[in-house]
N, C-alpha and C. Protein backbone atom coordinates (compact mmCIF):
# COMPACT_ATOMS: atom_id res chain seq x y z
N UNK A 1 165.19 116.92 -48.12
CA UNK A 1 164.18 117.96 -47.99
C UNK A 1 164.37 118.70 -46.66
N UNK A 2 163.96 119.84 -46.68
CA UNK A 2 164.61 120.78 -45.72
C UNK A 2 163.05 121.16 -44.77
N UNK A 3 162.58 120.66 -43.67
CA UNK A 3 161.61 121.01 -43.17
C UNK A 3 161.88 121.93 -41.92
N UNK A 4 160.87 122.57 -41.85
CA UNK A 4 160.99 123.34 -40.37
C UNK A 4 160.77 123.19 -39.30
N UNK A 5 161.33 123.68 -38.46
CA UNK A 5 160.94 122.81 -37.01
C UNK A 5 159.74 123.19 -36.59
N UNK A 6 159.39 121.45 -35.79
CA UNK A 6 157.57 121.87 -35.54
C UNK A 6 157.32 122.76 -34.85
N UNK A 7 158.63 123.20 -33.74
CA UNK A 7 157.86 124.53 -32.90
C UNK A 7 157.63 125.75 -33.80
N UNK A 8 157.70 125.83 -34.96
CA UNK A 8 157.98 126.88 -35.58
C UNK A 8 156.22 127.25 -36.14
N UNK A 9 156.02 125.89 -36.55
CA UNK A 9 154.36 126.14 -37.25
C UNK A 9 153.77 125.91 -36.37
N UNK A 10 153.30 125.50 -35.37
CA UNK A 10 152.63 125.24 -34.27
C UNK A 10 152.59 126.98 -33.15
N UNK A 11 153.60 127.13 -33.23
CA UNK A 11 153.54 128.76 -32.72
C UNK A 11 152.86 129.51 -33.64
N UNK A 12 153.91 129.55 -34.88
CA UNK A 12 152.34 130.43 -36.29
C UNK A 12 151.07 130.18 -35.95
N UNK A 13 151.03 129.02 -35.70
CA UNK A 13 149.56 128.49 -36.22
C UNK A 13 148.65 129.25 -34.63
N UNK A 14 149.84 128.38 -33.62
CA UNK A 14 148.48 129.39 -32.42
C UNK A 14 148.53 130.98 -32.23
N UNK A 15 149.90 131.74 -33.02
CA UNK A 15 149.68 132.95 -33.04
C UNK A 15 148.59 133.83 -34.07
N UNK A 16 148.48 132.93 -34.71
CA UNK A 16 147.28 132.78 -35.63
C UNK A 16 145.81 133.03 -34.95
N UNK A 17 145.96 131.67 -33.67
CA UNK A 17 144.54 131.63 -33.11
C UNK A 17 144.33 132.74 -32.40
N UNK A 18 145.82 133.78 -31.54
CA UNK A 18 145.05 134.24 -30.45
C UNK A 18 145.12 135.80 -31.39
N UNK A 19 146.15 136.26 -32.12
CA UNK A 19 146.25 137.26 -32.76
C UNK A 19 145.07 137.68 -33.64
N UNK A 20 144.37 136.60 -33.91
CA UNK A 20 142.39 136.43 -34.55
C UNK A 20 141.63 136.68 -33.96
N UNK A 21 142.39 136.64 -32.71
CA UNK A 21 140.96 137.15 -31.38
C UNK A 21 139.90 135.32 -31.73
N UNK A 22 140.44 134.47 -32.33
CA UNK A 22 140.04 133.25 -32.03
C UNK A 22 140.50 132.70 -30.99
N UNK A 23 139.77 132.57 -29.70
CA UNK A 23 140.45 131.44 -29.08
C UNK A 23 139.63 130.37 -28.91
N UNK A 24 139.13 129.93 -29.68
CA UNK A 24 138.18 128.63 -29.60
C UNK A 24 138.78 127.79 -29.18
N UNK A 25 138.51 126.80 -28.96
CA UNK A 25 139.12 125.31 -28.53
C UNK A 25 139.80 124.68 -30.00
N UNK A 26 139.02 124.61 -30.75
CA UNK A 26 138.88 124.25 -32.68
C UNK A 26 140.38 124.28 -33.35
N UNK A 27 140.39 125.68 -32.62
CA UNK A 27 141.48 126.49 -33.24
C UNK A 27 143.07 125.70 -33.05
N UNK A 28 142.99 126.02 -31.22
CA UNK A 28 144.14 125.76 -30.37
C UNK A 28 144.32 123.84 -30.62
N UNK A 29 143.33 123.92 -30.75
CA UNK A 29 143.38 121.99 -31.19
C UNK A 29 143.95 122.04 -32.56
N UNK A 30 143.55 122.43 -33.67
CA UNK A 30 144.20 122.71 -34.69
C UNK A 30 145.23 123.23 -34.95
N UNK A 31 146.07 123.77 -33.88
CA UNK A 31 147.23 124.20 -34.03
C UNK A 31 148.48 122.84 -33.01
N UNK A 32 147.84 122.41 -32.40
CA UNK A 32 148.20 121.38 -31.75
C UNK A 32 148.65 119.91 -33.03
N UNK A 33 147.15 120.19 -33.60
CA UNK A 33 147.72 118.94 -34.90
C UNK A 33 148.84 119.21 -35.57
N UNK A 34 148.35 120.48 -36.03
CA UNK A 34 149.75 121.27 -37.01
C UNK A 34 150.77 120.92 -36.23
N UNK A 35 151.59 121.52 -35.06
CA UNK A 35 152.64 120.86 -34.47
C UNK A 35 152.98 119.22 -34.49
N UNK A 36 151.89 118.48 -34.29
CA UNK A 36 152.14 117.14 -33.97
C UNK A 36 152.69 116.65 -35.68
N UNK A 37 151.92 117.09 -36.64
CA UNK A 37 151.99 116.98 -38.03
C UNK A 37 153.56 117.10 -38.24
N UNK A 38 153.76 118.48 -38.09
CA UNK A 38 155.12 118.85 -38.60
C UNK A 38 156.09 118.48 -37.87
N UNK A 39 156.15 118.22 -36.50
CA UNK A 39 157.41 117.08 -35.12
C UNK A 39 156.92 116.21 -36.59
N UNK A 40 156.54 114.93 -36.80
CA UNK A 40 156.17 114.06 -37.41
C UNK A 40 157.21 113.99 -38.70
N UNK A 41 156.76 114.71 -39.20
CA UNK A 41 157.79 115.41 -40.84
C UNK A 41 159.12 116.09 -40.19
N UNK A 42 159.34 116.57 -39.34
CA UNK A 42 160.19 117.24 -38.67
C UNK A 42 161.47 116.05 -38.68
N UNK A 43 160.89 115.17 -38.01
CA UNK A 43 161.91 114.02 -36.57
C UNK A 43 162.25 113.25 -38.11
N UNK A 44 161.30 113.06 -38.86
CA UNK A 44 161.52 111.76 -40.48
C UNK A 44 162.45 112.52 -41.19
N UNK A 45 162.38 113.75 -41.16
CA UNK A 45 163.22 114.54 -42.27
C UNK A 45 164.64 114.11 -41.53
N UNK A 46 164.72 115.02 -40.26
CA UNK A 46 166.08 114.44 -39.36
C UNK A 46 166.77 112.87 -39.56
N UNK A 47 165.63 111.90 -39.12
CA UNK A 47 166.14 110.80 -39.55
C UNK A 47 166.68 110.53 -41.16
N UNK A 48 165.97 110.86 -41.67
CA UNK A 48 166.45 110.52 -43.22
C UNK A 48 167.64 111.13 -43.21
N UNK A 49 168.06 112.20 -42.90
CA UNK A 49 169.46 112.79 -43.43
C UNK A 49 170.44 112.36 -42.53
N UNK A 50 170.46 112.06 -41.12
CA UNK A 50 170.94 110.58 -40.47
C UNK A 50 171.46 109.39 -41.02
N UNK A 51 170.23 108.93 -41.72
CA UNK A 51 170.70 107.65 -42.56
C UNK A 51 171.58 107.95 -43.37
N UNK A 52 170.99 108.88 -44.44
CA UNK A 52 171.78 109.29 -45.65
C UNK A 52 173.42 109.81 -45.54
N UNK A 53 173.39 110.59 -44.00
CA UNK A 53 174.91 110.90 -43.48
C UNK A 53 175.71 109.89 -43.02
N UNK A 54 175.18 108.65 -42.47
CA UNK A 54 176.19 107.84 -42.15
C UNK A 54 176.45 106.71 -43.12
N UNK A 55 175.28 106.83 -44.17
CA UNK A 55 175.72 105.87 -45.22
C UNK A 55 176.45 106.56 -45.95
N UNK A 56 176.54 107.64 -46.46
CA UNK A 56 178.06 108.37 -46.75
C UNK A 56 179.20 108.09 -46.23
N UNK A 57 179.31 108.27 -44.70
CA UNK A 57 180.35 107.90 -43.88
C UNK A 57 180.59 106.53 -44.65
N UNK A 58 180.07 106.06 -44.17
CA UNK A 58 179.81 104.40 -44.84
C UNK A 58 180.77 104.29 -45.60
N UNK A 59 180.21 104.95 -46.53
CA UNK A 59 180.28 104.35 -48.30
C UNK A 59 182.12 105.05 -48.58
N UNK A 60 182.16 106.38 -47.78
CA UNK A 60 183.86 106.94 -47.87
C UNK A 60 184.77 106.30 -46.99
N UNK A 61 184.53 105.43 -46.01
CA UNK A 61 185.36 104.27 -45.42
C UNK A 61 185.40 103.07 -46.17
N UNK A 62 184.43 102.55 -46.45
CA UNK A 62 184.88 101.46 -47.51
C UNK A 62 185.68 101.95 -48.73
N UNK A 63 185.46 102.78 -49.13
CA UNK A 63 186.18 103.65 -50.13
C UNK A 63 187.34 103.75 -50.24
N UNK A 64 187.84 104.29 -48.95
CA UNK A 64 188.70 104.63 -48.01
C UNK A 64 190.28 103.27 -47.90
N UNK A 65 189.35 102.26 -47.05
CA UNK A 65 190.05 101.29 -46.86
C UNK A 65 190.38 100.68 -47.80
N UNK A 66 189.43 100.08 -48.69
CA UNK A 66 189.85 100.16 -50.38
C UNK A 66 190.82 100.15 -50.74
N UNK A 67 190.84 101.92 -50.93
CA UNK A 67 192.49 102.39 -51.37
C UNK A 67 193.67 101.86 -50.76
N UNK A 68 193.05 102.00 -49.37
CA UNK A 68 194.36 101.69 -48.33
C UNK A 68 194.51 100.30 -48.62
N UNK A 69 193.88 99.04 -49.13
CA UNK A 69 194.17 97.65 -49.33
C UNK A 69 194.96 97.61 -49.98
N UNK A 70 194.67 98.33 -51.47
CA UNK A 70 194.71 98.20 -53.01
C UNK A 70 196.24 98.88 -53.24
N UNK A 71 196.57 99.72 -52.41
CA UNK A 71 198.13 100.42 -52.09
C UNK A 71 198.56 99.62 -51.78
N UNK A 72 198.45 98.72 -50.23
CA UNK A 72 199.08 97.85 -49.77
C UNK A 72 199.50 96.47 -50.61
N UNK A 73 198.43 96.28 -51.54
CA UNK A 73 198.58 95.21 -52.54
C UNK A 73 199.93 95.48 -53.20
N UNK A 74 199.59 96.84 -54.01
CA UNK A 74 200.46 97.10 -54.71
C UNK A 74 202.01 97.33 -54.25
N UNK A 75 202.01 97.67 -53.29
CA UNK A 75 203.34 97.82 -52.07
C UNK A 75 203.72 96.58 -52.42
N UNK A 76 203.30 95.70 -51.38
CA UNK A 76 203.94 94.71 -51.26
C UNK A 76 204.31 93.90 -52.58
N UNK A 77 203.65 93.71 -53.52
CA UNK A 77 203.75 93.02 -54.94
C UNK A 77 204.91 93.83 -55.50
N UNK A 78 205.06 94.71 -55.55
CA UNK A 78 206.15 95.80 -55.90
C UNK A 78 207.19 95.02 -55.28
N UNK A 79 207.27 94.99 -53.69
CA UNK A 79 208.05 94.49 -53.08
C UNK A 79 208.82 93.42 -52.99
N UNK A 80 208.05 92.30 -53.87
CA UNK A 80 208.01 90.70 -53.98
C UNK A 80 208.69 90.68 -55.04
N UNK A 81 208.05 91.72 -56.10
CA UNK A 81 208.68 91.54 -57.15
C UNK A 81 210.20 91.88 -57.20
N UNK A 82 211.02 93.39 -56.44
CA UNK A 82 212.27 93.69 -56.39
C UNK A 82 212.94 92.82 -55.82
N UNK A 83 212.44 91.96 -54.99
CA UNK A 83 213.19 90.82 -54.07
C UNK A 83 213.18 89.66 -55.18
N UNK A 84 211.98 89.39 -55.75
CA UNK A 84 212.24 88.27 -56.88
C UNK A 84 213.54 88.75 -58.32
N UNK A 85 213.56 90.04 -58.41
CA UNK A 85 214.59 90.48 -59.21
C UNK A 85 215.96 90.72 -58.56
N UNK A 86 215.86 90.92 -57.53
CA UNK A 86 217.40 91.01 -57.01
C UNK A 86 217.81 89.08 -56.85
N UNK A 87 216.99 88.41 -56.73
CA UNK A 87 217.52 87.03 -56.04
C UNK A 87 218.43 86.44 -57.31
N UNK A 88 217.31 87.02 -58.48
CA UNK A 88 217.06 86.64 -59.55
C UNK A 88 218.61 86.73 -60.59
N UNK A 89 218.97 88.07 -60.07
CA UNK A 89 220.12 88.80 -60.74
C UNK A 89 221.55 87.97 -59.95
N UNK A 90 221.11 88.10 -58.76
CA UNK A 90 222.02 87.13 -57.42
C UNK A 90 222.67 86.12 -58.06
N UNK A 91 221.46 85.39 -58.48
CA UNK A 91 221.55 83.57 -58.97
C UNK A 91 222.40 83.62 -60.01
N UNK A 92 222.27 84.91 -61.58
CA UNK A 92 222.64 84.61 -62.75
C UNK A 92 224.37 85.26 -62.43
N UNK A 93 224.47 86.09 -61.40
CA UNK A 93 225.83 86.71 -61.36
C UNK A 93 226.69 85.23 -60.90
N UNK A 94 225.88 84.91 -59.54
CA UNK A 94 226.25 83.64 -59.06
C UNK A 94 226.65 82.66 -60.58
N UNK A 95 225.84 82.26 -61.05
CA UNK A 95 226.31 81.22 -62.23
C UNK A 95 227.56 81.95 -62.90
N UNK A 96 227.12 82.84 -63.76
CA UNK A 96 227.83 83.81 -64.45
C UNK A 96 230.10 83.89 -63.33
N UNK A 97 229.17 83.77 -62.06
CA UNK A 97 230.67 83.70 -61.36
C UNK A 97 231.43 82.09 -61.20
N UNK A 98 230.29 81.51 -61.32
CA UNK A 98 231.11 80.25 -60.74
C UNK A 98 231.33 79.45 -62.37
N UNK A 99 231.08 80.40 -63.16
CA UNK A 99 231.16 79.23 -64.82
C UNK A 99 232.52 79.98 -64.98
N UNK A 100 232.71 81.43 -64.80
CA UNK A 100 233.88 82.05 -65.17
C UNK A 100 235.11 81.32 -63.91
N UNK A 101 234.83 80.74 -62.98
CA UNK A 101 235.92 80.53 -62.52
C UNK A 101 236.27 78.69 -63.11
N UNK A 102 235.01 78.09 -63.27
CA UNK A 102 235.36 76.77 -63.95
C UNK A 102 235.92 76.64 -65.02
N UNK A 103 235.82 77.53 -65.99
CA UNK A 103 236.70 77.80 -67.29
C UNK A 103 238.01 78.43 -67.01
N UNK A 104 238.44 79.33 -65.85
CA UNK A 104 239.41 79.67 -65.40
C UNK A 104 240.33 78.03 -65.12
N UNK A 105 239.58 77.72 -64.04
CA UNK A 105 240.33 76.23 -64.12
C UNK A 105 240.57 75.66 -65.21
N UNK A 106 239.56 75.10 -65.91
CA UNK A 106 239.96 74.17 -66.86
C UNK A 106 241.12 74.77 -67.94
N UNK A 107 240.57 76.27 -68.12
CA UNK A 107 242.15 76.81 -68.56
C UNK A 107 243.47 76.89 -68.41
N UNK A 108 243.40 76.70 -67.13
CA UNK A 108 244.98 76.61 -65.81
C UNK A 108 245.09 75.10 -66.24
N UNK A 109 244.58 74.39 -65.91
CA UNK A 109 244.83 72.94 -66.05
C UNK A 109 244.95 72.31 -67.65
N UNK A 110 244.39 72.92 -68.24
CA UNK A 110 245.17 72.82 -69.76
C UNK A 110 246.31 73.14 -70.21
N UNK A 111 246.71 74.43 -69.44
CA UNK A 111 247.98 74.96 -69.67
C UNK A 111 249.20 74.15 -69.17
N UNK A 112 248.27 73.51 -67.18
CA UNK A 112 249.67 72.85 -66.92
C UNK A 112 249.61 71.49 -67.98
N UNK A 113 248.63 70.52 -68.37
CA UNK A 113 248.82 69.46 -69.06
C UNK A 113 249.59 69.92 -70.19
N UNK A 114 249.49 70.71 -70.69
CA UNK A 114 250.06 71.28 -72.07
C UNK A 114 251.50 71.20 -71.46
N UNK A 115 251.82 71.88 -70.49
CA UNK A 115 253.68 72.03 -70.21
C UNK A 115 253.94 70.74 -70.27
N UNK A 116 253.42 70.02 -69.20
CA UNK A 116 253.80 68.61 -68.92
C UNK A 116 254.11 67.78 -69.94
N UNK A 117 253.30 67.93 -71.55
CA UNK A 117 253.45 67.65 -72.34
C UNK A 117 254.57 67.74 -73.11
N UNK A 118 254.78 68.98 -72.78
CA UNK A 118 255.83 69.40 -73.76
C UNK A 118 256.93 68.88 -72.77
N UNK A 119 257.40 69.12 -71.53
CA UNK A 119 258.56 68.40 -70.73
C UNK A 119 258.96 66.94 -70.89
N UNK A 120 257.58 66.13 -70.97
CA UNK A 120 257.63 64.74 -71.45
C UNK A 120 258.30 64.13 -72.78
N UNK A 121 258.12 65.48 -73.49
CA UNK A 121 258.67 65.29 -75.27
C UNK A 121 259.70 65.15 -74.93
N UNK A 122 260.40 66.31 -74.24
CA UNK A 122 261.77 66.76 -74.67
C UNK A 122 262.48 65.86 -73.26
């Protein structure tokens, strides 16, 4: 809610009293409340939109950081995961290398038993 500042009705109000050619006491006292009234509603209105502005702030930093966690989550898990797939690929090339060279052997070494064999015949 959008209120006006108390100097604002409190001046009306005593330009009221003297522009009436009232200057009673009644009056100028009554324009005194009016001010005190509206500072009152004035300073609460201020405060309220205070609160309401920094619980915004608030509420777009948690918001905020949030994202910034929820990225970082995802970063790094991303991250864990390409490292768990490269180790992963590492290991099976690794096998994949060391089975192709054990069959390499056992192939070589069949071949020489095989000669030997045949030299032994003959």
């Amino acid at each position: 809610d959008v209120v006006e500042h108390p100097g604002t009705l409190g001046i009306l109000h005593l330009t009221h009293c003297v522009l009436g050619r009232t200057h009673s006491f009644s009056c100028i006292l009554n324009s005194m409340v009016v001010w005190r009234r509206s500072s009152v509603l004035y300073w609460e209105s201020m405060r309220r939109s205070s609160v309401l502005y920094w619980e915004s702030v608030r509420r777009s930093s948690v918001l905020y950081w949030e994202s910034v966690r929820r990225s970082s989550v995802s970063y790094w898990e991303s991250k864990r995961r390409s490292s768990v797939s490269y180790w992963e690929s590492m290991r099976r090339s690794s096998v994949l290398y060391w089975e192709s060279v054990r069959r390499s052997s056992v192939l070589y070494w069949e071949s020489v038993r095989r000669k030997n064999n045949i030299y032994t015949l003959n």
